[in-house]
Protein backbone atom coordinates (compact mmCIF):
# COMPACT_ATOMS: atom_id res chain seq x y z
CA UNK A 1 -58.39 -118.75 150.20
CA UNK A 2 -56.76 -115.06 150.91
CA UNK A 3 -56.54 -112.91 148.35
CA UNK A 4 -53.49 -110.87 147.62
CA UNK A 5 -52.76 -107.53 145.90
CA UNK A 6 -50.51 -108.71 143.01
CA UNK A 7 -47.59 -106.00 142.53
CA UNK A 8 -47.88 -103.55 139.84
CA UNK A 9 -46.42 -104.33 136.07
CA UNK A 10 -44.29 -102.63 134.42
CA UNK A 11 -47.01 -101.56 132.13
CA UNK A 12 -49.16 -100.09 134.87
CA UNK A 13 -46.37 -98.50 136.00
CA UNK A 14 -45.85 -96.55 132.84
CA UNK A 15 -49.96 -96.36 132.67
CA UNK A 16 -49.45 -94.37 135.77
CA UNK A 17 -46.56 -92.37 134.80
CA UNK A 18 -48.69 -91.21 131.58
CA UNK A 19 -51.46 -90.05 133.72
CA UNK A 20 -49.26 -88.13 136.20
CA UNK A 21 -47.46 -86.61 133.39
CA UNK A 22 -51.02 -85.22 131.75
CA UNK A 23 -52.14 -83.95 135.19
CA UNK A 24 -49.27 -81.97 135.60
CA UNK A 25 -48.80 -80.71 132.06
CA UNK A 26 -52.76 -79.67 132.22
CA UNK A 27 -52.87 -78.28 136.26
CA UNK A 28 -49.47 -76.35 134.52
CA UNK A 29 -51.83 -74.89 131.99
CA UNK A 30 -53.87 -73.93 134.75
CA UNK A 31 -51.44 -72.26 136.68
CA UNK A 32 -49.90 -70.48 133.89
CA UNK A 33 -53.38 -69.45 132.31
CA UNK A 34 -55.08 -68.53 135.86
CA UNK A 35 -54.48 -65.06 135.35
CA UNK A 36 -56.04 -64.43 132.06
CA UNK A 37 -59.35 -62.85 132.53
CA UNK A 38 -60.87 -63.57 129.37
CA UNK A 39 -64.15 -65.82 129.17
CA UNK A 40 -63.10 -68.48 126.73
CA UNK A 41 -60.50 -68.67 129.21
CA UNK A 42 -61.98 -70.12 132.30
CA UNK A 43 -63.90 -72.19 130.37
CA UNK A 44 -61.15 -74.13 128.71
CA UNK A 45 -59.44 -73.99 131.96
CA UNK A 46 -62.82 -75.58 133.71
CA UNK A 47 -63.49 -77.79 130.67
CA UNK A 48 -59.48 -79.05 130.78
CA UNK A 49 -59.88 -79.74 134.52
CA UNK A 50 -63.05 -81.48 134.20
CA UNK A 51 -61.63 -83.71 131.39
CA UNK A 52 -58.04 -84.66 133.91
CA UNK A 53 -60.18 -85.66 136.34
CA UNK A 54 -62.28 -88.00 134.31
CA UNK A 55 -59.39 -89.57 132.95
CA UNK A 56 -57.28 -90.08 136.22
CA UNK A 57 -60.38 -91.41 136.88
CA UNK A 58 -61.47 -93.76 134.18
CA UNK A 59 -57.96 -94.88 134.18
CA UNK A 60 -57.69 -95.81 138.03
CA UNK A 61 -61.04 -97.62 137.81
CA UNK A 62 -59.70 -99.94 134.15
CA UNK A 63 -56.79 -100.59 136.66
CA UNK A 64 -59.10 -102.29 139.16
CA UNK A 65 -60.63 -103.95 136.75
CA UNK A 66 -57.66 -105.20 135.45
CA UNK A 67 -55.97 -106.59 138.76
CA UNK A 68 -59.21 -107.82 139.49
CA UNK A 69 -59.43 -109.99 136.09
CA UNK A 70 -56.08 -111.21 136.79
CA UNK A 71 -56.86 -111.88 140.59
CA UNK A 72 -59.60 -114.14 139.42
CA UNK A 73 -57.59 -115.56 136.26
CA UNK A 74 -55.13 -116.88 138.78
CA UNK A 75 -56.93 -118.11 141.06
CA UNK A 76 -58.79 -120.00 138.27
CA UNK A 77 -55.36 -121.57 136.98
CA UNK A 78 -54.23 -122.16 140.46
CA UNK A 79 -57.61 -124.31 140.61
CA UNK A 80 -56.91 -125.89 137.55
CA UNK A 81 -53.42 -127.23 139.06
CA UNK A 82 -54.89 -128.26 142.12
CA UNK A 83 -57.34 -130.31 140.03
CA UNK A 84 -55.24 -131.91 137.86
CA UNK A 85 -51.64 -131.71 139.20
CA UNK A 86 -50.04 -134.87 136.79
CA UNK A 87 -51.10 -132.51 134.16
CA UNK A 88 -50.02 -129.30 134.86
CA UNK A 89 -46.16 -131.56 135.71
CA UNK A 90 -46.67 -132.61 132.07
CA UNK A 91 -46.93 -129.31 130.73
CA UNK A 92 -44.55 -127.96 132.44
CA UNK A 93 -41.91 -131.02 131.82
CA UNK A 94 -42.92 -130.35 127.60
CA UNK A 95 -42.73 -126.26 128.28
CA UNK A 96 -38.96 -126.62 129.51
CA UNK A 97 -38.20 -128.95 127.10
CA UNK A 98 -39.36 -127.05 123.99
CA UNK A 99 -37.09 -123.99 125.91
CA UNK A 100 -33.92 -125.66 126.25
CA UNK A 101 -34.46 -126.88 122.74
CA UNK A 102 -34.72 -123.38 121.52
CA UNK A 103 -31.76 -122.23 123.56
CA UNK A 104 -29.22 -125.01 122.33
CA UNK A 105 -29.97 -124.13 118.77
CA UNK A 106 -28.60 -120.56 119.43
């Protein structure tokens, strides 16, 4: 059985967007704070850079994780359909049934 790359959610998506949006705000700080020559300086700079790339990081990795879980989650239904196909007709038979139910009482 292949494997596929599912495409990104909408909620990764906006995962994603976050994270850009805190690397640039904090490699902006950098810039704009580069020519300070203080010591408590660089070392919020350093400590603010250290901290962006741990959580672009962390972040990249808990999406792996994630499409990985849901990789094996459908795969495991797929299975499941496979194994009892009469079954998975019936539930899907009483799902559309309970949805046109709800959409004739509107």
């Amino acid at each position: 059985m292949k494997s596929e790359t599912a495409p990104a959610t909408g909620n990764e998506e906006s995962l994603k967007r976050s994270v850009e949006h805190l690397k640039d705000a904090a490699e902006e700080l950098l810039r704009t704070t580069a020519d300070e020559t203080r010591e408590g300086w660089h070392r919020a700079r350093a400590t603010l850079g250290g901290k962006a790339r741990a959580l672009t990081s962390d972040v990249s990795e808990r999406t792996r994780d994630f499409a990985e879980d849901a990789r094996e989650l459908g795969d495991k239904g797929q299975r499941l359909v496979r194994q009892y196909p009469w079954a998975a007709i019936g539930i899907g038979a009483g799902l559309g049934l309970l949805a046109g139910f709800l959409i004739r009482r509107r």
